[in-house]
N, C-alpha and C. Protein backbone atom coordinates (compact mmCIF):
# COMPACT_ATOMS: atom_id res chain seq x y z
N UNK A 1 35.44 -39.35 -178.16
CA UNK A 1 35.52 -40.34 -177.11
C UNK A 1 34.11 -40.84 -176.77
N UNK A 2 34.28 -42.18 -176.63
CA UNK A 2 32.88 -43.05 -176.12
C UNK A 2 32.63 -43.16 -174.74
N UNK A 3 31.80 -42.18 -174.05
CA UNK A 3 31.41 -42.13 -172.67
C UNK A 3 30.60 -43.53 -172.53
N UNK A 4 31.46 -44.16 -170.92
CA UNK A 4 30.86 -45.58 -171.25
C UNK A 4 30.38 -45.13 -169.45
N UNK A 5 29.56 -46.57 -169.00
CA UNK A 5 28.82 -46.35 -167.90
C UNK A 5 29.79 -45.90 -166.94
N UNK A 6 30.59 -46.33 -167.04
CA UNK A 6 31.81 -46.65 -165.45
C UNK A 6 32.30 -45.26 -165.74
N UNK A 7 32.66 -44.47 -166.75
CA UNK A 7 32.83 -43.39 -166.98
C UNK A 7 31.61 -42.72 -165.81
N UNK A 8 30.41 -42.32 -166.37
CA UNK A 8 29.29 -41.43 -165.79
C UNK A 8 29.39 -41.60 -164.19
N UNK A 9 29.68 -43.27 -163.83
CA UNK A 9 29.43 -43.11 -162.36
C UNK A 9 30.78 -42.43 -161.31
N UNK A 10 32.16 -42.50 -162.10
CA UNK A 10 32.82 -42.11 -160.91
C UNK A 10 33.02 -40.60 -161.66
N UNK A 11 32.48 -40.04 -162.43
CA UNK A 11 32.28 -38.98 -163.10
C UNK A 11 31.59 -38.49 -161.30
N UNK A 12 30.47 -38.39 -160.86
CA UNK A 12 29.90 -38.64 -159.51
C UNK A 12 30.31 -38.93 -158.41
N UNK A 13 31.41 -40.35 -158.44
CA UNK A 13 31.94 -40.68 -157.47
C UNK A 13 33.25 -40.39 -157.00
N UNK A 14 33.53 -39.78 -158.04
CA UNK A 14 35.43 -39.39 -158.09
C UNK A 14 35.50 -38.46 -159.11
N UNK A 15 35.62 -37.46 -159.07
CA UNK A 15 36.17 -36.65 -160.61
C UNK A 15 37.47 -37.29 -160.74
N UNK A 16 38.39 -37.66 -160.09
CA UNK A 16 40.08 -37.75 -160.23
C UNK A 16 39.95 -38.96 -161.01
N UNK A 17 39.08 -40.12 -160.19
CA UNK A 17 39.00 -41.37 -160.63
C UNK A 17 38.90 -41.01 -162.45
N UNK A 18 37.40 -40.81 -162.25
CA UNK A 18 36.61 -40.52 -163.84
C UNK A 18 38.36 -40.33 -164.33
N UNK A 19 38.73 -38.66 -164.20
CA UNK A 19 39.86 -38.75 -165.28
C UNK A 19 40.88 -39.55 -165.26
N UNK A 20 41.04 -40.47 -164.65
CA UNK A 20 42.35 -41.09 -164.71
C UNK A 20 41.74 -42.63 -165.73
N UNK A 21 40.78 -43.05 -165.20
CA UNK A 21 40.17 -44.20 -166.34
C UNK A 21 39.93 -43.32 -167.86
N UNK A 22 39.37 -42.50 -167.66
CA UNK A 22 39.30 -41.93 -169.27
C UNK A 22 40.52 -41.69 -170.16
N UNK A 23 41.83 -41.88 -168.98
CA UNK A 23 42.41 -41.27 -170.01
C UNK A 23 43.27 -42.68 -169.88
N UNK A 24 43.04 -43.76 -169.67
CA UNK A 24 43.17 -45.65 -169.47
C UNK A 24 44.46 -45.92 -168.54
N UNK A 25 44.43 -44.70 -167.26
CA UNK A 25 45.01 -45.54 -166.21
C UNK A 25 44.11 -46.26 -164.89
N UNK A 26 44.25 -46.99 -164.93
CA UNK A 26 43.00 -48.36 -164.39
C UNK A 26 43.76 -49.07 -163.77
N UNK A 27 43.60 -48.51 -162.18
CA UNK A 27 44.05 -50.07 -161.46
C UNK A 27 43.37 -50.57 -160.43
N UNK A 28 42.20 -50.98 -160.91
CA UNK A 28 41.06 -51.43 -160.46
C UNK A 28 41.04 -52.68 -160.49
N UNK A 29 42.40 -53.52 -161.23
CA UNK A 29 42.42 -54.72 -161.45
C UNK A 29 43.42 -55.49 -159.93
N UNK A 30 43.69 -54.47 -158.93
CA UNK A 30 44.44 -54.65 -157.95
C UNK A 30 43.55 -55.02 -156.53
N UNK A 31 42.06 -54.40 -156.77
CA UNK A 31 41.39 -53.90 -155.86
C UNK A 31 40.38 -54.78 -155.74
N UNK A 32 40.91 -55.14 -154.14
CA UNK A 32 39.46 -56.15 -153.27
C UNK A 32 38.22 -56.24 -153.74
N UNK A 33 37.83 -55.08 -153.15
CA UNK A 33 36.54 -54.63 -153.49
C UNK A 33 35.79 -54.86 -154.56
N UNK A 34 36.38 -54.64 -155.73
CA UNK A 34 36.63 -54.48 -156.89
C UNK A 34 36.20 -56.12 -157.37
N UNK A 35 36.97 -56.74 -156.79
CA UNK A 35 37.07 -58.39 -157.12
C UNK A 35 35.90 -58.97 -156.12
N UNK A 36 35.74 -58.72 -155.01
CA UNK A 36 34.64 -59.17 -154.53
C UNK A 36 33.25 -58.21 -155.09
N UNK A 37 32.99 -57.31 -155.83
CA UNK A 37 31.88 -57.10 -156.89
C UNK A 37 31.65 -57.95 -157.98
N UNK A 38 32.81 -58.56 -158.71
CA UNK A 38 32.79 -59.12 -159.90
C UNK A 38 32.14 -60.36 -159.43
N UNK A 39 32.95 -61.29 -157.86
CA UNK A 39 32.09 -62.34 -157.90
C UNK A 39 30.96 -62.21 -157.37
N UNK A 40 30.27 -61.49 -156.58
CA UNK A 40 28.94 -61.39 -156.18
C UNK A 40 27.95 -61.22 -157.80
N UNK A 41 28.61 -60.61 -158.79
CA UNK A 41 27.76 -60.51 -160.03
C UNK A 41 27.94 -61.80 -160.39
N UNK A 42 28.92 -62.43 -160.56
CA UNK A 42 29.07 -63.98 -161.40
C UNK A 42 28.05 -64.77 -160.83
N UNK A 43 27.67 -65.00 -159.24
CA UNK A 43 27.11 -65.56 -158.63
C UNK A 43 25.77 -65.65 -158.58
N UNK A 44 25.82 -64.46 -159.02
CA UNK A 44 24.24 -63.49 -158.79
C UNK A 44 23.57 -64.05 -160.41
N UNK A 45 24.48 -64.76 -161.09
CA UNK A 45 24.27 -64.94 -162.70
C UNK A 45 24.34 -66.14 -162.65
N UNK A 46 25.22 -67.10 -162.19
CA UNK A 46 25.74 -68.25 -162.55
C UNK A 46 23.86 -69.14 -162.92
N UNK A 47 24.36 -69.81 -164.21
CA UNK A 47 23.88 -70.68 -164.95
C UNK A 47 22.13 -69.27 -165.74
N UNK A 48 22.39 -68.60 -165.74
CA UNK A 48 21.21 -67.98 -165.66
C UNK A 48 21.34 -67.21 -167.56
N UNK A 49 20.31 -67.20 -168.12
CA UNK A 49 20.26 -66.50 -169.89
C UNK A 49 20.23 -65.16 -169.49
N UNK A 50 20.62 -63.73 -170.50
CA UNK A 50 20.35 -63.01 -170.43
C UNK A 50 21.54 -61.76 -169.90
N UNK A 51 22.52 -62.72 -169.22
CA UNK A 51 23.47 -61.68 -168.50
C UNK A 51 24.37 -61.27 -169.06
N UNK A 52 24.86 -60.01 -168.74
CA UNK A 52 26.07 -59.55 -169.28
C UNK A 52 25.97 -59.28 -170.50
N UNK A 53 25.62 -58.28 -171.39
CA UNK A 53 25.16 -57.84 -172.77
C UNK A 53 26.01 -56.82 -173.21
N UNK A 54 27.01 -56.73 -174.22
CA UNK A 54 27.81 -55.96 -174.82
C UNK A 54 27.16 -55.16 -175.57
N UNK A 55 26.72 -53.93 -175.49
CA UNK A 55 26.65 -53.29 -176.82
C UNK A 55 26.97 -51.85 -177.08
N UNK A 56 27.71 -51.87 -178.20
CA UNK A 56 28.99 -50.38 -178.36
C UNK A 56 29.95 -50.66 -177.20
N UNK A 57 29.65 -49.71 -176.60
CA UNK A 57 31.16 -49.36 -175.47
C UNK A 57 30.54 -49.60 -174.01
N UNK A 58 29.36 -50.10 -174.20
CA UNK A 58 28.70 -50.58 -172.61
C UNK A 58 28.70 -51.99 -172.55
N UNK A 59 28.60 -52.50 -171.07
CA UNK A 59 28.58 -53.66 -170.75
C UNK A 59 27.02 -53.61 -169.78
N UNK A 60 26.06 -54.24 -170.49
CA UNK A 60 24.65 -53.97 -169.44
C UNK A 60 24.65 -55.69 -168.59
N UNK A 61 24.42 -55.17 -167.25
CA UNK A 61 24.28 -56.41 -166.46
C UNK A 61 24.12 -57.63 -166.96
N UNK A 62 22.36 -57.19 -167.03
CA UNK A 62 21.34 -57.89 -167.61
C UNK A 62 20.15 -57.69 -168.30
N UNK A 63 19.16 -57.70 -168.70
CA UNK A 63 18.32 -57.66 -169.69
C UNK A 63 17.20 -58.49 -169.67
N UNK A 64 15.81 -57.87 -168.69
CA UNK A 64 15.14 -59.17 -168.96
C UNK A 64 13.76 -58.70 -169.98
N UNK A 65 12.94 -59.21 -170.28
CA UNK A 65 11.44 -59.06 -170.74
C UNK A 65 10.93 -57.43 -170.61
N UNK A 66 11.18 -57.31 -169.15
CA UNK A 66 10.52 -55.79 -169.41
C UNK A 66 11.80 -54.85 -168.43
N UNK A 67 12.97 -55.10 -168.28
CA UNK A 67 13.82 -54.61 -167.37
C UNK A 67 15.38 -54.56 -168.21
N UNK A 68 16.09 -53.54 -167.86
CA UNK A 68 17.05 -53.45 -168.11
C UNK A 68 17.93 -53.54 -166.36
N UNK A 69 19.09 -54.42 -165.57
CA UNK A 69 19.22 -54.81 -164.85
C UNK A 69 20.53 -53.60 -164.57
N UNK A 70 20.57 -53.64 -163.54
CA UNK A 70 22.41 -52.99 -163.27
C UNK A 70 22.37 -53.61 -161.68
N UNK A 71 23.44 -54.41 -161.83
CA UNK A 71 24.02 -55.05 -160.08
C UNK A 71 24.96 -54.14 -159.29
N UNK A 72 24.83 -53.51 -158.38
CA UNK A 72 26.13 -53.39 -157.56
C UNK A 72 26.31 -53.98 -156.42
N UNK A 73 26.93 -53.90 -155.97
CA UNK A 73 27.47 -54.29 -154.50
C UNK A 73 26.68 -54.08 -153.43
N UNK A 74 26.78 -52.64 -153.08
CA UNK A 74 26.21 -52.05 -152.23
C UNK A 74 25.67 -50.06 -152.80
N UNK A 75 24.63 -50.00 -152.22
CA UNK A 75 24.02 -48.80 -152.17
C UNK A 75 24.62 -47.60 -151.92
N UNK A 76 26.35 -47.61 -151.96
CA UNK A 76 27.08 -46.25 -151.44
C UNK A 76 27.33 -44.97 -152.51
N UNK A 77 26.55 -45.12 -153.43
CA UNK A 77 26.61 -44.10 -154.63
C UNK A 77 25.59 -44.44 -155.33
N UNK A 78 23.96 -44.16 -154.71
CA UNK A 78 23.13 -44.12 -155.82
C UNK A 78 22.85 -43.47 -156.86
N UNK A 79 23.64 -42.01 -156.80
CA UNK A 79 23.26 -41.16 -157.74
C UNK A 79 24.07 -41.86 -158.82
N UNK A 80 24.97 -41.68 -158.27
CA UNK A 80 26.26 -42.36 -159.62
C UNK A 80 25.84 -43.39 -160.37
N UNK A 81 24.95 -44.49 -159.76
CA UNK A 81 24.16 -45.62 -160.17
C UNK A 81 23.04 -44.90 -161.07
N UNK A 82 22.32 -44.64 -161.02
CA UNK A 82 21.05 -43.72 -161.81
C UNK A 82 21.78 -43.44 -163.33
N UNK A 83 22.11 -42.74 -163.01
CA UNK A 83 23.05 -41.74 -164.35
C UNK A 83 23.75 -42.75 -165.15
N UNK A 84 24.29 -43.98 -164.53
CA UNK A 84 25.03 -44.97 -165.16
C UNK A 84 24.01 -45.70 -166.11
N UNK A 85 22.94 -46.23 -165.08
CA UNK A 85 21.40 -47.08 -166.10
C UNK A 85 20.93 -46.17 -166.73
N UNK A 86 20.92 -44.88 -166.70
CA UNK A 86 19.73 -43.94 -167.69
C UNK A 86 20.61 -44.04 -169.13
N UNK A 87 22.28 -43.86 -168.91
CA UNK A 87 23.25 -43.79 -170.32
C UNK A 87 22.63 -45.28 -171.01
N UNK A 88 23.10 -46.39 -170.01
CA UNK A 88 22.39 -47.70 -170.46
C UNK A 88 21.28 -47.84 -170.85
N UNK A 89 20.27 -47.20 -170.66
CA UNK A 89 18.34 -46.89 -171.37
C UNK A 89 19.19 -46.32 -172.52
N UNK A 90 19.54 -44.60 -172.72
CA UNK A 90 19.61 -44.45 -173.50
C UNK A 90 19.84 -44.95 -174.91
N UNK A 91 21.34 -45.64 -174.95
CA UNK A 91 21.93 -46.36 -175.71
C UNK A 91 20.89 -47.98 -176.05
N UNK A 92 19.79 -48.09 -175.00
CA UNK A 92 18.70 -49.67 -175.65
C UNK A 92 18.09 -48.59 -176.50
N UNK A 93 17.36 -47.41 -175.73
CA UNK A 93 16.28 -46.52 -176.91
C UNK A 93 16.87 -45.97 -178.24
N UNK A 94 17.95 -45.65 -178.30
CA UNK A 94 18.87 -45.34 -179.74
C UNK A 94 18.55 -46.70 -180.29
N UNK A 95 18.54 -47.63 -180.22
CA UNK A 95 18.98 -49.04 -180.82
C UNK A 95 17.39 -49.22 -180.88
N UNK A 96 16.51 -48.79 -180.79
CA UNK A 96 14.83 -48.69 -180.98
C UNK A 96 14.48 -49.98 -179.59
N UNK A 97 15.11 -50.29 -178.24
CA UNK A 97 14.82 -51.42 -176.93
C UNK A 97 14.04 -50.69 -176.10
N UNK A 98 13.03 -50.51 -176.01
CA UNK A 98 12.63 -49.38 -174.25
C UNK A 98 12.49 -50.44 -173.24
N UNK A 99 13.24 -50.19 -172.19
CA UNK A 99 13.14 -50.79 -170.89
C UNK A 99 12.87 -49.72 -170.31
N UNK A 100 12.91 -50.61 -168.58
CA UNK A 100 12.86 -49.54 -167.37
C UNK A 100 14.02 -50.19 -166.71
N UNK A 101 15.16 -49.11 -165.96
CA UNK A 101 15.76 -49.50 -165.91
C UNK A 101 15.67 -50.28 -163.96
N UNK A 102 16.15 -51.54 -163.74
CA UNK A 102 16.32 -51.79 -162.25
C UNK A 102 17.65 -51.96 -161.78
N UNK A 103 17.77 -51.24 -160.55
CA UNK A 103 19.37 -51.39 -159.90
C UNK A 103 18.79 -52.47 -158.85
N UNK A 104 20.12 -53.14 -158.30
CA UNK A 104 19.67 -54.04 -157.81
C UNK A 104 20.39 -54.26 -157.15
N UNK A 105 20.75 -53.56 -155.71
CA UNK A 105 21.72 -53.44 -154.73
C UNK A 105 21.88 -54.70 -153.87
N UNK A 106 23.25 -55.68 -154.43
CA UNK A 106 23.66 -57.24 -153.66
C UNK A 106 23.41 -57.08 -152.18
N UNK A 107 24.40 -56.46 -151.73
CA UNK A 107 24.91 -56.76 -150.41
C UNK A 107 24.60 -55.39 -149.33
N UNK A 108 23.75 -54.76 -149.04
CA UNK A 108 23.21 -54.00 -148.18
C UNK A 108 23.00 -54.23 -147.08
N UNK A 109 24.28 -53.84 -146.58
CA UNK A 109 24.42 -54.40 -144.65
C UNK A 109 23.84 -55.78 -144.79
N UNK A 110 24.33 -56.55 -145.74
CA UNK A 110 24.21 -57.89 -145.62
C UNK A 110 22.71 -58.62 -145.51
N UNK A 111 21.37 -57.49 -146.11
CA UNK A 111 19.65 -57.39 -145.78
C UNK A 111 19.52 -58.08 -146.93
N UNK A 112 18.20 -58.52 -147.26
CA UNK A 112 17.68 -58.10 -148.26
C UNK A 112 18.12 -56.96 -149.20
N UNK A 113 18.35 -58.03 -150.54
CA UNK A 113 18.72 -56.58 -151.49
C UNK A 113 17.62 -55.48 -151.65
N UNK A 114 18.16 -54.17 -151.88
CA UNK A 114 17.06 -53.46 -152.20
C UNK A 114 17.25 -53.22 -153.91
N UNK A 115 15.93 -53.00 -154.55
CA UNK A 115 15.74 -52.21 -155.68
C UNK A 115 15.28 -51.09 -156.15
N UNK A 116 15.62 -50.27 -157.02
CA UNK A 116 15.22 -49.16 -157.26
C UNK A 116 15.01 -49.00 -158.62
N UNK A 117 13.79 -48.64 -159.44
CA UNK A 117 13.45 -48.78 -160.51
C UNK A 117 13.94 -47.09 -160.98
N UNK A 118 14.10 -46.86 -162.37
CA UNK A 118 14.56 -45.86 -163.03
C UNK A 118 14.06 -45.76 -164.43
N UNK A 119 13.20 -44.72 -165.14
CA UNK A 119 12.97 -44.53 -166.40
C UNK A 119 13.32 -44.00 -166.84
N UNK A 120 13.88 -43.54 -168.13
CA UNK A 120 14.29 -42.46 -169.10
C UNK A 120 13.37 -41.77 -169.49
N UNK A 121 13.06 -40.48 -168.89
CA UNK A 121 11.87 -39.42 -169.22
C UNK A 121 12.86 -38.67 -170.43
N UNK A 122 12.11 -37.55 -170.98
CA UNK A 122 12.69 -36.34 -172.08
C UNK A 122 13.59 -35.68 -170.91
N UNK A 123 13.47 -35.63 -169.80
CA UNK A 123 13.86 -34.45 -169.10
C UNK A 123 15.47 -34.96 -168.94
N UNK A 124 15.36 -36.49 -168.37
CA UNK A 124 16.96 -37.28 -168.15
C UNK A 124 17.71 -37.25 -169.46
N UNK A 125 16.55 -37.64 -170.55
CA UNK A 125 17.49 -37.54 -171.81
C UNK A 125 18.39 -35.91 -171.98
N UNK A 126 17.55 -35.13 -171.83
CA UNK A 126 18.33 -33.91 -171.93
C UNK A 126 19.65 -33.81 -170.74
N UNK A 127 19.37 -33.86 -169.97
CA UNK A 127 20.17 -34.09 -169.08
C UNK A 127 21.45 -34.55 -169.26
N UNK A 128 21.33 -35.96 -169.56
CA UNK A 128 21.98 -37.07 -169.84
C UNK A 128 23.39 -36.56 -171.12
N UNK A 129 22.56 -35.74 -172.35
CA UNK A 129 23.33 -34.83 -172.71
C UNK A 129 24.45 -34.28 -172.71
N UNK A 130 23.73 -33.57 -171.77
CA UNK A 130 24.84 -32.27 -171.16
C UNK A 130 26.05 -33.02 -170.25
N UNK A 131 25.23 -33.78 -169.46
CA UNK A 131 26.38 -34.50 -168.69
C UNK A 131 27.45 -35.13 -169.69
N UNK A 132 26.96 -35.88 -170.97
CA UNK A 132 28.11 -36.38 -171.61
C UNK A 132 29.09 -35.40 -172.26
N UNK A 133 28.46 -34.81 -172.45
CA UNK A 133 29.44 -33.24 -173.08
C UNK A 133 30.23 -33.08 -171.73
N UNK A 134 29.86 -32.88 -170.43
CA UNK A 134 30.63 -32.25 -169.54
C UNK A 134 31.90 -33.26 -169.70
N UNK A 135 31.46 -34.44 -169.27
CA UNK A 135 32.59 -35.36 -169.11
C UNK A 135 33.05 -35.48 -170.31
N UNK A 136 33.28 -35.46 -171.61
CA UNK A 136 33.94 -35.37 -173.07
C UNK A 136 35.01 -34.45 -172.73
N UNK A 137 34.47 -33.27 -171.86
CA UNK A 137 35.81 -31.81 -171.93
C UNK A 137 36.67 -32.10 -170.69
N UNK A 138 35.86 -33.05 -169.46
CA UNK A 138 36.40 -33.23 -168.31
C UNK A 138 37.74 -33.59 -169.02
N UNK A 139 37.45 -35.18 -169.55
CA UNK A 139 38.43 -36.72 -169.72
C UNK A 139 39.69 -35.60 -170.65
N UNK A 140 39.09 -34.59 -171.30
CA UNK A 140 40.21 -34.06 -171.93
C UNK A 140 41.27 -33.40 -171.38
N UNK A 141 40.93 -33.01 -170.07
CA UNK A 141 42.00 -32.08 -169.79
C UNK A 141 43.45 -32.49 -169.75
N UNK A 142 44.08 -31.30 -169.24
CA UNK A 142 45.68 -31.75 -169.47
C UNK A 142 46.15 -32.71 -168.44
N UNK A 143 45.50 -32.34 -167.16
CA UNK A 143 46.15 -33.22 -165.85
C UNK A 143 44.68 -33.30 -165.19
N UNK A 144 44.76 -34.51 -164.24
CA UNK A 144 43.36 -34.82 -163.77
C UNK A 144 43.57 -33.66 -162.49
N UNK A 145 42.42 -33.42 -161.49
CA UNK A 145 42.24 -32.47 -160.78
C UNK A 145 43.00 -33.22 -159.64
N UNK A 146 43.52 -32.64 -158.83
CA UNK A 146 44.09 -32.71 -157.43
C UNK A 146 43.16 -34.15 -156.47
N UNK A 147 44.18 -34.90 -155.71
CA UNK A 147 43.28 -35.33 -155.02
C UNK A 147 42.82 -34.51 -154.22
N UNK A 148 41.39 -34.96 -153.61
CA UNK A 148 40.87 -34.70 -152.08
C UNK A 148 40.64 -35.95 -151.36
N UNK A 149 40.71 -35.82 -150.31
CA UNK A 149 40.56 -36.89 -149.09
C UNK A 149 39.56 -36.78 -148.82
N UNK A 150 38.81 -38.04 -149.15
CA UNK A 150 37.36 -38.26 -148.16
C UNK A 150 37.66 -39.74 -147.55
N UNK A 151 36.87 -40.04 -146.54
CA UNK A 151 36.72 -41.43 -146.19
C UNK A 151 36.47 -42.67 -147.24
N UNK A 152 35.75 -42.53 -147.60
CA UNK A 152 35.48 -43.54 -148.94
C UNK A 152 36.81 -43.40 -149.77
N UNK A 153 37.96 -42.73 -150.07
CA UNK A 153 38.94 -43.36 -150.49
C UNK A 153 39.97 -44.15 -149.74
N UNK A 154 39.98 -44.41 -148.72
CA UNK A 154 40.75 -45.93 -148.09
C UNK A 154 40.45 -46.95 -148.97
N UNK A 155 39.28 -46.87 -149.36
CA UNK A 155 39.02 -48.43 -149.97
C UNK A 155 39.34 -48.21 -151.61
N UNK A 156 39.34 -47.40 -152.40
CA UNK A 156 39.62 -47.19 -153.35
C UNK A 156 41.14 -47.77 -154.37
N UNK A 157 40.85 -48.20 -154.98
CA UNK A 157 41.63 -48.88 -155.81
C UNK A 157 42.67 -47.97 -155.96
N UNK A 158 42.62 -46.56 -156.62
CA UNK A 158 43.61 -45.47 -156.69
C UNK A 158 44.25 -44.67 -155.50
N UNK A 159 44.15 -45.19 -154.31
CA UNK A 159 44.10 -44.99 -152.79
C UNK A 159 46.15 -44.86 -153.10
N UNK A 160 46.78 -45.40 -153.45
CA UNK A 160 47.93 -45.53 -153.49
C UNK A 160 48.65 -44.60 -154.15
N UNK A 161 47.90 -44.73 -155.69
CA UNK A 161 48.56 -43.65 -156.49
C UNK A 161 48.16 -42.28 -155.80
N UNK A 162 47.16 -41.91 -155.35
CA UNK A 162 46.66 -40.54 -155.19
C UNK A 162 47.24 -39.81 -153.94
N UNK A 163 47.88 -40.97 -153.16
CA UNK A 163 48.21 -40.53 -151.64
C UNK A 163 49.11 -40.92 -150.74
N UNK A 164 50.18 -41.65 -151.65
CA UNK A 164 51.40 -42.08 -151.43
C UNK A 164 52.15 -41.94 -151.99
């Protein structure tokens, strides 16, 4: 199996989530939120070179001169964000690209976006690793893990299946 970004981040943000997309139940195509991210990225792009770059099983934002880009929404899972751009470094440095990677948080209490720059040291690469191995045995299991209730799932796309 091809660990792709969206994999690594709710790998972080959701174990249940992670397994339920890995194993291609996705209904993220239902969800607000979800749809108001896509257009804040379209917007955030419109008429602009460079965006949205396919390569293997990733989809990278953007791509500029000396930056590898990742957009989100908002700042409510940076770690999950990190781990997502370092897989995305990885997969430019396999392909012989070195960037640095920038997140580039849209809508932050509605401020000024903030940014946060990210490099791929030896230490993340190792890292980076292990984490894909973890999640390879996660996505395998027989049944995804139990929900838990936190606040941040009201808004969640799987909010229905997991708790109704």
């Amino acid at each position: 199996m091809k660990i792709t970004g969206t994999l690594i981040n709710y790998y972080f943000h959701c174990k249940r989530q992670c397994w339920l997309l890995g194993n291609r139940i996705n209904l993220e195509d239902n969800s607000e939120d979800v749809r108001i991210g896509k257009i804040l990225h379209q917007l955030k792009n419109e008429g602009k070179k460079n965006t949205e770059i396919a390569i293997d099983n990733v989809r990278i934002d953007k791509i500029t001169e000396e930056y590898l880009v990742e957009m989100k929404k908002s700042d409510a899972d940076t770690v999950a964000t990190k781990w997502q751009t370092l897989l995305y470094l990885k997969i430019l440095k396999d392909k012989g690209v070195e960037k640095i990677g920038k997140i580039e948080y849209l809508e932050k209490n509605k401020q000024d976006k903030k940014i946060v720059l990210v490099e791929l040291t030896k230490e993340y690469e190792q890292q980076l690793e292990i984490l894909i191995k973890e999640i390879e045995d996660f996505v395998t299991m027989d049944k995804p893990p139990q929900p838990e209730f936190k606040p941040k799932c009201k808004k969640c796309a799987f909010y229905e299946y997991c708790f109704i």
